[in-house]
C-alpha atoms as a PDB file:
ATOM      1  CA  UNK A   1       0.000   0.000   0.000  1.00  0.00           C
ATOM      2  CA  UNK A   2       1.507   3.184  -0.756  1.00  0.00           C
ATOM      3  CA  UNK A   3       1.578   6.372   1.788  1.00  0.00           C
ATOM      4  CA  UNK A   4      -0.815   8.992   1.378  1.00  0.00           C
ATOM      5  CA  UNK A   5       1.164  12.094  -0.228  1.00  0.00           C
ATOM      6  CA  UNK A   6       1.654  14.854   1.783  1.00  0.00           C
ATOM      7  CA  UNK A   7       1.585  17.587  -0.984  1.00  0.00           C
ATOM      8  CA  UNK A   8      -1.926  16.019  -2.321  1.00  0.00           C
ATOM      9  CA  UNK A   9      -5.392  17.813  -1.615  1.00  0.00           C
ATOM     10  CA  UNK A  10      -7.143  16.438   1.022  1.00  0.00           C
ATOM     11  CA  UNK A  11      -9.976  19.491   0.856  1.00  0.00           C
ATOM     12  CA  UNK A  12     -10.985  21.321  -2.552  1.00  0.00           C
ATOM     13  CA  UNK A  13     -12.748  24.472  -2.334  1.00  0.00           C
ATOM     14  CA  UNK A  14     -14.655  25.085  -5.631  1.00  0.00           C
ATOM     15  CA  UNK A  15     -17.164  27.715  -7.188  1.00  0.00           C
ATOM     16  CA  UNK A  16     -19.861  25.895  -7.684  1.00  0.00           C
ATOM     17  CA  UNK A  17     -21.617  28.563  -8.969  1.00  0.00           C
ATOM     18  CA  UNK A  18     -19.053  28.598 -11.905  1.00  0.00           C
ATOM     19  CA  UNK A  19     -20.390  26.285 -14.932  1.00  0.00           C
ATOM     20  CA  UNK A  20     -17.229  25.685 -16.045  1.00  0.00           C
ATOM     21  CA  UNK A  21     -15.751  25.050 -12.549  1.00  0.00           C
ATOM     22  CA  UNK A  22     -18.937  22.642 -11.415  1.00  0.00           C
ATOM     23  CA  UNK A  23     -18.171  20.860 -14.538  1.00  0.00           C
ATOM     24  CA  UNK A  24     -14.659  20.479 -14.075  1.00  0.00           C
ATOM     25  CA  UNK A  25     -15.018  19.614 -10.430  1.00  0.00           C
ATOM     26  CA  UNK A  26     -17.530  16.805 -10.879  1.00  0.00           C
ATOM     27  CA  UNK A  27     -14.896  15.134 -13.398  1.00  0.00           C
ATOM     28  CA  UNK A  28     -12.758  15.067 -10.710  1.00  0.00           C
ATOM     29  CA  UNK A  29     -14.963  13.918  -8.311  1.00  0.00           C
ATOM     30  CA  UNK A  30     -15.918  10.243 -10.539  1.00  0.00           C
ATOM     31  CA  UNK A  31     -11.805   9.899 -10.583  1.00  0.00           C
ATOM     32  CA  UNK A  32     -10.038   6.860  -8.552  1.00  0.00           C
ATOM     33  CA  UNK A  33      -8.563   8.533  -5.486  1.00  0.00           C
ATOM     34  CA  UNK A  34     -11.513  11.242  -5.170  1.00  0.00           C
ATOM     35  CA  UNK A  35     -13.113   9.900  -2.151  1.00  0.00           C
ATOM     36  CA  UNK A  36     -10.542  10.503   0.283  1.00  0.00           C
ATOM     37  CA  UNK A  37     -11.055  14.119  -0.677  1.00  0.00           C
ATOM     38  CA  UNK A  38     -13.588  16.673   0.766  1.00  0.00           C
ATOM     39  CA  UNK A  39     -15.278  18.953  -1.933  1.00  0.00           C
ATOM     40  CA  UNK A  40     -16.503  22.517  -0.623  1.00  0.00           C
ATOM     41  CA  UNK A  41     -18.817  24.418  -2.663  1.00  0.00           C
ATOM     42  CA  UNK A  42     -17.958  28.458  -1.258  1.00  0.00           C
ATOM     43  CA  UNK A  43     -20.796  29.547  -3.387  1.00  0.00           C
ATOM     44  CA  UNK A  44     -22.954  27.868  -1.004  1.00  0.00           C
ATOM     45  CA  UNK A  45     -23.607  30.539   2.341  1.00  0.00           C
ATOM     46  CA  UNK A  46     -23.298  27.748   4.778  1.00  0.00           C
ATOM     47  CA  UNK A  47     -20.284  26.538   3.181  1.00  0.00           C
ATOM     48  CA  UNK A  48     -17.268  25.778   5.799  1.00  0.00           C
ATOM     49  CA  UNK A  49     -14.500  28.326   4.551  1.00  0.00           C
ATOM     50  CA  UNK A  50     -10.702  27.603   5.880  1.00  0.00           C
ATOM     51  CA  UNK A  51      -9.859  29.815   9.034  1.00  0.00           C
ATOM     52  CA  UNK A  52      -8.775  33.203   8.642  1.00  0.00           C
ATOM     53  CA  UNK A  53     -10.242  32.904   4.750  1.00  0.00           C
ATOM     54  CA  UNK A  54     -12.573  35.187   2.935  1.00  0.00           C
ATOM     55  CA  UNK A  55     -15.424  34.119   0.668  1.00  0.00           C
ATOM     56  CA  UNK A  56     -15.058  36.700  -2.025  1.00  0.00           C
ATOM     57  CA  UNK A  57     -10.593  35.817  -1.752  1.00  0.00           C
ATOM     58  CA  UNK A  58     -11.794  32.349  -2.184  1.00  0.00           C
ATOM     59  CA  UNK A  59     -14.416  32.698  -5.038  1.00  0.00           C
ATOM     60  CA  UNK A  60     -11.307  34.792  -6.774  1.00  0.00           C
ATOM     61  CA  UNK A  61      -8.926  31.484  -7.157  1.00  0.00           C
ATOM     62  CA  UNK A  62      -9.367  27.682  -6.510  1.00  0.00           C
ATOM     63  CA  UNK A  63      -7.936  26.805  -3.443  1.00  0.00           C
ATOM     64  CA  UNK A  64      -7.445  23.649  -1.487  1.00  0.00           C
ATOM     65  CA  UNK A  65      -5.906  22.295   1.712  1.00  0.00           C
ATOM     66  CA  UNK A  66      -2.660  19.763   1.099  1.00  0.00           C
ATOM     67  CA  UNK A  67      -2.495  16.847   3.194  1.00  0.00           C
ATOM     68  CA  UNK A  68       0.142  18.450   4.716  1.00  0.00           C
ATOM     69  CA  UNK A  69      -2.288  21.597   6.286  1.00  0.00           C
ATOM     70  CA  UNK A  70      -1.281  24.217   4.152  1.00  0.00           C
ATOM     71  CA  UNK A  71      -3.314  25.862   1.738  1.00  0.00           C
ATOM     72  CA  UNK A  72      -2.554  26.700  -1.540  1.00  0.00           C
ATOM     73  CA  UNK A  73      -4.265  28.438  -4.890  1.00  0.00           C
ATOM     74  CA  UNK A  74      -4.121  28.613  -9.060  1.00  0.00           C
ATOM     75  CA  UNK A  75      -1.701  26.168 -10.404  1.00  0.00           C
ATOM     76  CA  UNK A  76      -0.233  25.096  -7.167  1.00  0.00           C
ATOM     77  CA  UNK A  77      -3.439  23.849  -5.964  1.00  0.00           C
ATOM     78  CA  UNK A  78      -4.096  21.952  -9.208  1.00  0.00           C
ATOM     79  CA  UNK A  79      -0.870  20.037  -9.040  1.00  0.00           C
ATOM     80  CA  UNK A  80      -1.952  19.068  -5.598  1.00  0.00           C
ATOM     81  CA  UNK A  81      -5.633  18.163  -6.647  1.00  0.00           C
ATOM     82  CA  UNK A  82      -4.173  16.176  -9.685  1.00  0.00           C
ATOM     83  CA  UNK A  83      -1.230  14.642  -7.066  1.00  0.00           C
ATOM     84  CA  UNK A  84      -4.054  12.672  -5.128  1.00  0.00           C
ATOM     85  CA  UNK A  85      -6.020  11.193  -8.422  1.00  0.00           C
ATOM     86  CA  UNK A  86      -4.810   8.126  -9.586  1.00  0.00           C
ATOM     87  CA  UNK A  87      -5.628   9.292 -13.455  1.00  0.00           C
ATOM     88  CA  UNK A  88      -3.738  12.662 -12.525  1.00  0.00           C
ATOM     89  CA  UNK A  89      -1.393  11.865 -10.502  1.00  0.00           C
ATOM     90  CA  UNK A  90       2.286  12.009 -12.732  1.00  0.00           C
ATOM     91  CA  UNK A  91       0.985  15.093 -14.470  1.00  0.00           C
ATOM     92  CA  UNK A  92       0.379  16.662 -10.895  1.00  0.00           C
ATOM     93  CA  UNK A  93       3.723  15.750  -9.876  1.00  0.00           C
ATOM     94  CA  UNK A  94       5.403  16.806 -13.066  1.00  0.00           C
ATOM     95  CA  UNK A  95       2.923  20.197 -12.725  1.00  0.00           C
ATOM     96  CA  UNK A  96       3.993  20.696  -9.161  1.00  0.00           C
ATOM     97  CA  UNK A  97       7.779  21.366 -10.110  1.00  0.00           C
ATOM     98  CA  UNK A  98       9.520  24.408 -11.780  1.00  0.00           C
ATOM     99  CA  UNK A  99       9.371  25.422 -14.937  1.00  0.00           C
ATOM    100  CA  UNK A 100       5.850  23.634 -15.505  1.00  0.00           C
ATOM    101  CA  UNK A 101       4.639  25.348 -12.075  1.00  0.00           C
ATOM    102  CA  UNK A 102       5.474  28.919 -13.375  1.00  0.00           C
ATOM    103  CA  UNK A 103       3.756  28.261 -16.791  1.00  0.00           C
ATOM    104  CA  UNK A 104       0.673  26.697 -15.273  1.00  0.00           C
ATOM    105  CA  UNK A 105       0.589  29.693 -13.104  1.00  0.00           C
ATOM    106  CA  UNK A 106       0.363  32.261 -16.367  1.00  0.00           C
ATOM    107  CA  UNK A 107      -2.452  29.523 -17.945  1.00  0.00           C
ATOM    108  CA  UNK A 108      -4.203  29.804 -15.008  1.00  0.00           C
ATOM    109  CA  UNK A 109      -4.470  33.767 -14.656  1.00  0.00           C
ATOM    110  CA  UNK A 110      -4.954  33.472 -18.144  1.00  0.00           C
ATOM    111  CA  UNK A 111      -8.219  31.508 -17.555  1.00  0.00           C
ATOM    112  CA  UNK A 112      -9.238  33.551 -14.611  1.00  0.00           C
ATOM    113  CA  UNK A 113      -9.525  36.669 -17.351  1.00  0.00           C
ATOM    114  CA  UNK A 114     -11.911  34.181 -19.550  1.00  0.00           C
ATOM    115  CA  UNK A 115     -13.650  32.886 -16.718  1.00  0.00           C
ATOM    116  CA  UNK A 116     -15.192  36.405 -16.234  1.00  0.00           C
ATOM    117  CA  UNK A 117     -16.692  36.073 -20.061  1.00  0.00           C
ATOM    118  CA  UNK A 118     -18.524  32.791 -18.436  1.00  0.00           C
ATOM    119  CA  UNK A 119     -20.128  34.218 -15.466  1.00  0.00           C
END
């Protein structure tokens, strides 16, 4: 059995009210290695948010909560979403070092401009 990895998400905080996002997130959701993670919609009002943690902040990037405690957002927190999938998980790692981090960091912000057009 292998160990849990530390740098995988073990909470996902999502938009639901995003159609591209709830799409997205429920493809994640049917993948091996999905159950072991907790899905948060923010969009909902009686949605648990992470201490110390806005709404609106949250609503602004997808963030989620490593194994490891620490939360992290855009392309960081993909690699660690895609880390803990079993279909995912070697692009997450490969994602999740430098210089793949730094360009999935300018995709992302990239979508986050486009994402607007969706709303």
């Amino acid at each position: 059995m292998m160990k849990p990895d530390s740098r995988a998400a073990r909470i996902v905080y999502y938009d639901g009210d995003c159609p591209v996002c709830r799409r997205e997130i429920g493809w994640y959701r049917a993948m091996r290695g999905a159950g072991g993670i907790a899905w948060i919609d923010i969009a909902r009002a009686d949605a648990a948010l992470p201490e110390g943690r806005d709404r609106a902040a949250l609503l602004r990037r997808f963030t989620i909560a490593r194994r490891d405690g620490r939360l992290v957002s855009g392309a960081e927190a993909f690699a660690a979403l895609w880390r803990g999938l079993g279909p995912t998980r070697l692009l997450g790692r490969l994602v999740d070092r430098q210089p793949f981090r730094g360009l999935g960091e300018r995709l992302y912000r990239l979508f986050l401009r486009l994402r607007t057009a969706w709303r």
